[in-house]
Protein backbone atom coordinates (compact mmCIF):
# COMPACT_ATOMS: atom_id res chain seq x y z
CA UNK A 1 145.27 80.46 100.96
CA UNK A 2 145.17 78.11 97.61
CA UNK A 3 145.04 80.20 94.83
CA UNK A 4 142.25 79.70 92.05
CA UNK A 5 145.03 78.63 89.52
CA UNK A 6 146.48 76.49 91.94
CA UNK A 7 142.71 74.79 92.85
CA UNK A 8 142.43 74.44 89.22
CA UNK A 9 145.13 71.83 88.73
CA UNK A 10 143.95 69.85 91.72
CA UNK A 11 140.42 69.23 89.72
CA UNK A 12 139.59 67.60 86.98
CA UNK A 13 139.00 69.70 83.86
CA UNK A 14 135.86 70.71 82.96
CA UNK A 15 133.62 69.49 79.89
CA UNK A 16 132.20 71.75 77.23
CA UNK A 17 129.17 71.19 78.27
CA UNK A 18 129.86 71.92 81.91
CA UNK A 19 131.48 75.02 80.95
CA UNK A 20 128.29 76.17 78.96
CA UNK A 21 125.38 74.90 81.89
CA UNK A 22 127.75 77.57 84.06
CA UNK A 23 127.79 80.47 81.70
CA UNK A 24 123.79 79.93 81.28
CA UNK A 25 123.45 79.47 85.03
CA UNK A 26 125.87 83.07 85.07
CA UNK A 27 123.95 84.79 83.01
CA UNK A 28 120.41 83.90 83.94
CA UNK A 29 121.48 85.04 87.54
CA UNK A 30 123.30 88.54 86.24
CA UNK A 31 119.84 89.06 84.23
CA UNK A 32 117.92 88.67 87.57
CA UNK A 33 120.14 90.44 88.92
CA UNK A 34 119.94 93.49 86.68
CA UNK A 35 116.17 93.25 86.52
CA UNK A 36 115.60 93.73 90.18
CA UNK A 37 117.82 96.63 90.09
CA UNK A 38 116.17 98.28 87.08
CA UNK A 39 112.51 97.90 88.49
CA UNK A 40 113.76 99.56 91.47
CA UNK A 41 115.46 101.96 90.03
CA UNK A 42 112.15 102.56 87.60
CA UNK A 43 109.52 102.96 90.19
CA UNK A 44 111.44 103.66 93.83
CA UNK A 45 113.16 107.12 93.09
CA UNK A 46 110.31 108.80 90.84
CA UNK A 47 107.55 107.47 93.54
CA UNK A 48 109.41 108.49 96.65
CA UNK A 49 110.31 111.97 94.95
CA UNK A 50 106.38 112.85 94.37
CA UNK A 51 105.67 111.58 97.96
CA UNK A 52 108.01 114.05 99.21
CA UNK A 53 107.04 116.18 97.23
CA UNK A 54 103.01 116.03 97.56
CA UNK A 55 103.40 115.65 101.46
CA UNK A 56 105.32 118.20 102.19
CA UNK A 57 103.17 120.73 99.86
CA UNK A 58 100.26 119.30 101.00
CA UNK A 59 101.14 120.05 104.39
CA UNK A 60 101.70 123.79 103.33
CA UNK A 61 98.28 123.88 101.81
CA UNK A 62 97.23 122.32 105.01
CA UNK A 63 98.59 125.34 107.25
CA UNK A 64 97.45 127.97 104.98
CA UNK A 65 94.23 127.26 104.92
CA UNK A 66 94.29 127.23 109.20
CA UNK A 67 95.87 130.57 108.70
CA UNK A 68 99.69 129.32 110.17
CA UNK A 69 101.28 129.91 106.38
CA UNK A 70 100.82 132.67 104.11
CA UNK A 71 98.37 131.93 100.55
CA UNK A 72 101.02 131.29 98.18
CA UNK A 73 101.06 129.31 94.64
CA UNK A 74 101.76 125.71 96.53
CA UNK A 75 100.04 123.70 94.16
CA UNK A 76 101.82 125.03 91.15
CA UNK A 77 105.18 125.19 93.65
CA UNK A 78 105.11 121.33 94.08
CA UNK A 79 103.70 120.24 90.62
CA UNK A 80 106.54 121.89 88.90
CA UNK A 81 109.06 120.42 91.67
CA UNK A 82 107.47 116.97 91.20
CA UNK A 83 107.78 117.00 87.08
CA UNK A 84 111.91 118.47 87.37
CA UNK A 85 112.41 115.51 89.62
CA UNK A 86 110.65 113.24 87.51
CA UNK A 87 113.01 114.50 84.73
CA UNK A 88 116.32 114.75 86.84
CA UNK A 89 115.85 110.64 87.70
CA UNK A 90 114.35 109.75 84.73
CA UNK A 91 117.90 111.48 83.09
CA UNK A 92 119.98 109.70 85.22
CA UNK A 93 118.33 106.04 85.25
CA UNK A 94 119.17 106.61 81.09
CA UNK A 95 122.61 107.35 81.57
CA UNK A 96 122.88 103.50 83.01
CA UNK A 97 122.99 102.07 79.66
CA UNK A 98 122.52 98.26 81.63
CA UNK A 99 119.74 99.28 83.76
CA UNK A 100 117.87 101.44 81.07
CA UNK A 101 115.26 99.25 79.64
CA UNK A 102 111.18 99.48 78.95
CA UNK A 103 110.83 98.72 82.05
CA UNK A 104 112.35 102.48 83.80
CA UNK A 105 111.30 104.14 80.24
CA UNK A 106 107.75 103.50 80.53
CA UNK A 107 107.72 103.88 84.45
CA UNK A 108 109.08 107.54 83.68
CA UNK A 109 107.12 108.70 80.57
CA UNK A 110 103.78 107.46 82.51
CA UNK A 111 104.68 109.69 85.91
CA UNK A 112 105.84 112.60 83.39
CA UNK A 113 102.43 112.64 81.34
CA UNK A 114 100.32 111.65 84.22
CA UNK A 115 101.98 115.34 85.96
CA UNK A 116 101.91 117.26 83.23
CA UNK A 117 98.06 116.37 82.16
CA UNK A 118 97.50 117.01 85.87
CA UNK A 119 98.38 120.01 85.98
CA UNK A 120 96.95 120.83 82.51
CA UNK A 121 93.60 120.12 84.05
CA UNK A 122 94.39 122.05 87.02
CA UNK A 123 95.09 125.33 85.29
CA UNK A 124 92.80 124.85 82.65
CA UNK A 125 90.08 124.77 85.66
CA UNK A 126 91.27 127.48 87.35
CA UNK A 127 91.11 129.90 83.79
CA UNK A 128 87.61 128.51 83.46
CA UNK A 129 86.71 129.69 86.61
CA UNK A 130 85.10 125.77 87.42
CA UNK A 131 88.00 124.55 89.74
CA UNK A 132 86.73 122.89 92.52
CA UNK A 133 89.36 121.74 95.29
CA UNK A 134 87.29 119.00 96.67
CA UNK A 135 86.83 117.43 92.60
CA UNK A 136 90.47 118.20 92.36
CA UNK A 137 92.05 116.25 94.93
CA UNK A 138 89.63 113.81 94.02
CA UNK A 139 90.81 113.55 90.56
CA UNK A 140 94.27 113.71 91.57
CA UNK A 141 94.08 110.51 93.99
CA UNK A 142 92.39 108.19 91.34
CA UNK A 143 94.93 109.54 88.68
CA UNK A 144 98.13 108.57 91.45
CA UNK A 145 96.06 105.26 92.01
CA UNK A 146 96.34 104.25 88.15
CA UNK A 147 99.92 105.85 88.20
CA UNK A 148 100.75 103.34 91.02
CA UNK A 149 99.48 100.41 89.55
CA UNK A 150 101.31 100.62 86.27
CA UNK A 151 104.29 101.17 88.27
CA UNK A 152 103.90 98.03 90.14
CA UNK A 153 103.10 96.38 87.23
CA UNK A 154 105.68 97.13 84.85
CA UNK A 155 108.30 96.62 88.03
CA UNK A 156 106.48 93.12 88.64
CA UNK A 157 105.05 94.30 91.86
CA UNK A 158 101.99 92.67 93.16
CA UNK A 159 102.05 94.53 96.83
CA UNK A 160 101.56 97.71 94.35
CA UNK A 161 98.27 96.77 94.35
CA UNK A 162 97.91 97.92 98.23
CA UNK A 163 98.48 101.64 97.89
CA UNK A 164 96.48 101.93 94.65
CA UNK A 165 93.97 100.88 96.57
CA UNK A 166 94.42 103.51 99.61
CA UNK A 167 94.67 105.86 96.42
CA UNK A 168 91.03 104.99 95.44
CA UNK A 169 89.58 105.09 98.92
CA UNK A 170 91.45 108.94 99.33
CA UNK A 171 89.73 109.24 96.28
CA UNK A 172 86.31 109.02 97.94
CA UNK A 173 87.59 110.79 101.21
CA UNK A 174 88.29 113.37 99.55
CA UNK A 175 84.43 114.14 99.34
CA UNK A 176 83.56 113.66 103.25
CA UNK A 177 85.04 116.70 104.63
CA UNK A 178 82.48 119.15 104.28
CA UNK A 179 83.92 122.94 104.01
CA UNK A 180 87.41 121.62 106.40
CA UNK A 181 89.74 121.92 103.78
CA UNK A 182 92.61 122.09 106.28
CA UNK A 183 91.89 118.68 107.17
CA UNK A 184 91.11 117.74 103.63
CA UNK A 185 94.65 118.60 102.69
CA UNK A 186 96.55 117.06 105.64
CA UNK A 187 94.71 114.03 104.83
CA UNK A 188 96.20 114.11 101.94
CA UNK A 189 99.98 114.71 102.84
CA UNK A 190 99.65 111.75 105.16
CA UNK A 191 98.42 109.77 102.45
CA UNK A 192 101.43 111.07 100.24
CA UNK A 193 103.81 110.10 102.37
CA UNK A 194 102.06 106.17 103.23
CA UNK A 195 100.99 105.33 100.03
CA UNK A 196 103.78 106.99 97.58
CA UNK A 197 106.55 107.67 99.87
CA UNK A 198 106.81 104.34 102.19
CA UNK A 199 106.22 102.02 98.94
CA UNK A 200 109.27 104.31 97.10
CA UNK A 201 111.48 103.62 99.71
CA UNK A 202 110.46 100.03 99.58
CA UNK A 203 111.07 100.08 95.79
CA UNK A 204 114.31 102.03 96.13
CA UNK A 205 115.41 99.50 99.05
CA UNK A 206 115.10 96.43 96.70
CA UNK A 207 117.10 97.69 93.96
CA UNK A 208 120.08 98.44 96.42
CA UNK A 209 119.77 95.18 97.92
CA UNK A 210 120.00 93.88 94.26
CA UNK A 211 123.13 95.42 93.62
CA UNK A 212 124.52 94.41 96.58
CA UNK A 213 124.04 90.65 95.77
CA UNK A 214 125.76 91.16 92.14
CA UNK A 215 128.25 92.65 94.00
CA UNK A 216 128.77 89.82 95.38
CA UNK A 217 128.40 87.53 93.16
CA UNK A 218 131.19 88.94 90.95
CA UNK A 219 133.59 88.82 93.65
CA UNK A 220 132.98 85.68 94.26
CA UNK A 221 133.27 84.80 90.84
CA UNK A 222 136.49 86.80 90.31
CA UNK A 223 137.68 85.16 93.57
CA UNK A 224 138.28 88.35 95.50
């Protein structure tokens, strides 16, 4: 197998200016590169974390309220789950000094404060006495369908669009179930896990797939 030193002295040498349209060519890819992976990184882990995260507590809100699970605290359960994964990822994304840009920094502050004032309203309704499940889960779906569009914007993700939508329609479902809150809340997990948890995955999926081609694109530049 010829050797890249030994392919070198079979060529002619490159110009200056040759040498320079590669390095822009280089670095323009490397940047795609690196943006791909940081909008997946931004949006995919945090989004399929609270899909997890909603569906699965939705689905024990679901059961409790047909009587198959005991009435525990699930609501503040998954809420406080949901905002120390939103911290753990938003931690670790950081620590990636290359992929850590305004991109993942505004993706996490905007799922942190969108939880937390969540769940501010949440308790602050329940101390009131005024908290109204059906209102809630209304409230929560249009606040997870603004959530999801800023995601897909700031990752440069027009398909985003699609599940904020579902978000705003589960916003208005929410209000056509009558007194069946066991179906109300398995709506709800199944929307989790569609509309937060499939386009996470998706999200998550494209940032791998962007490493994977700077991977090899740096051994084939290194000739490896």
């Amino acid at each position: 197998m010829i050797q890249g030193p030994k392919l070198d002295s079979l060529l002619p040498p490159l110009s200056p200016e040759d040498v320079a349209g590669m390095d822009d060519e280089l670095t323009r890819l490397r940047r795609l590169m690196e943006r791909g992976e940081s909008a997946g990184l931004a949006g995919g882990p945090i989004l399929l974390w609270w899909g997890g995260v909603l569906g699965v507590g939705h689905l024990c809100l679901s059961l409790a309220y047909a009587g198959l699970l005991p009435a525990l605290p699930y609501g503040l359960i998954y809420f406080m789950a949901g905002l120390i994964g939103t911290v753990v990822i938003a931690l670790r994304v950081r620590k990636h000094s290359l992929l850590s840009n305004w991109r993942t920094e505004a993706v996490s502050a905007a799922w942190l404060f969108a939880a937390a004032g969540i769940f501010v309203y949440s308790v602050g309704n329940v101390v009131a006495g005024t908290y109204n499940p059906v209102s809630n889960m209304a409230f929560l779906a249009i606040v997870f369908a603004l959530i999801s569009a800023v995601t897909g914007a700031t990752c440069r993700r027009d398909w985003m669009l699609i599940p904020s939508t579902g978000w705003l329609l589960m916003a208005a479902l929410s209000f056509m179930f009558g007194d069946n809150s066991a179906l109300r809340t398995l709506v709800f997990a199944l929307a989790s896990v569609l509309l937060m948890g499939v386009p996470g995955w998706a999200l998550t999926d494209q940032a791998r797939q962007a490493r994977q081609v700077k991977q090899a694109l740096g051994l084939r530049l290194t000739g490896s």
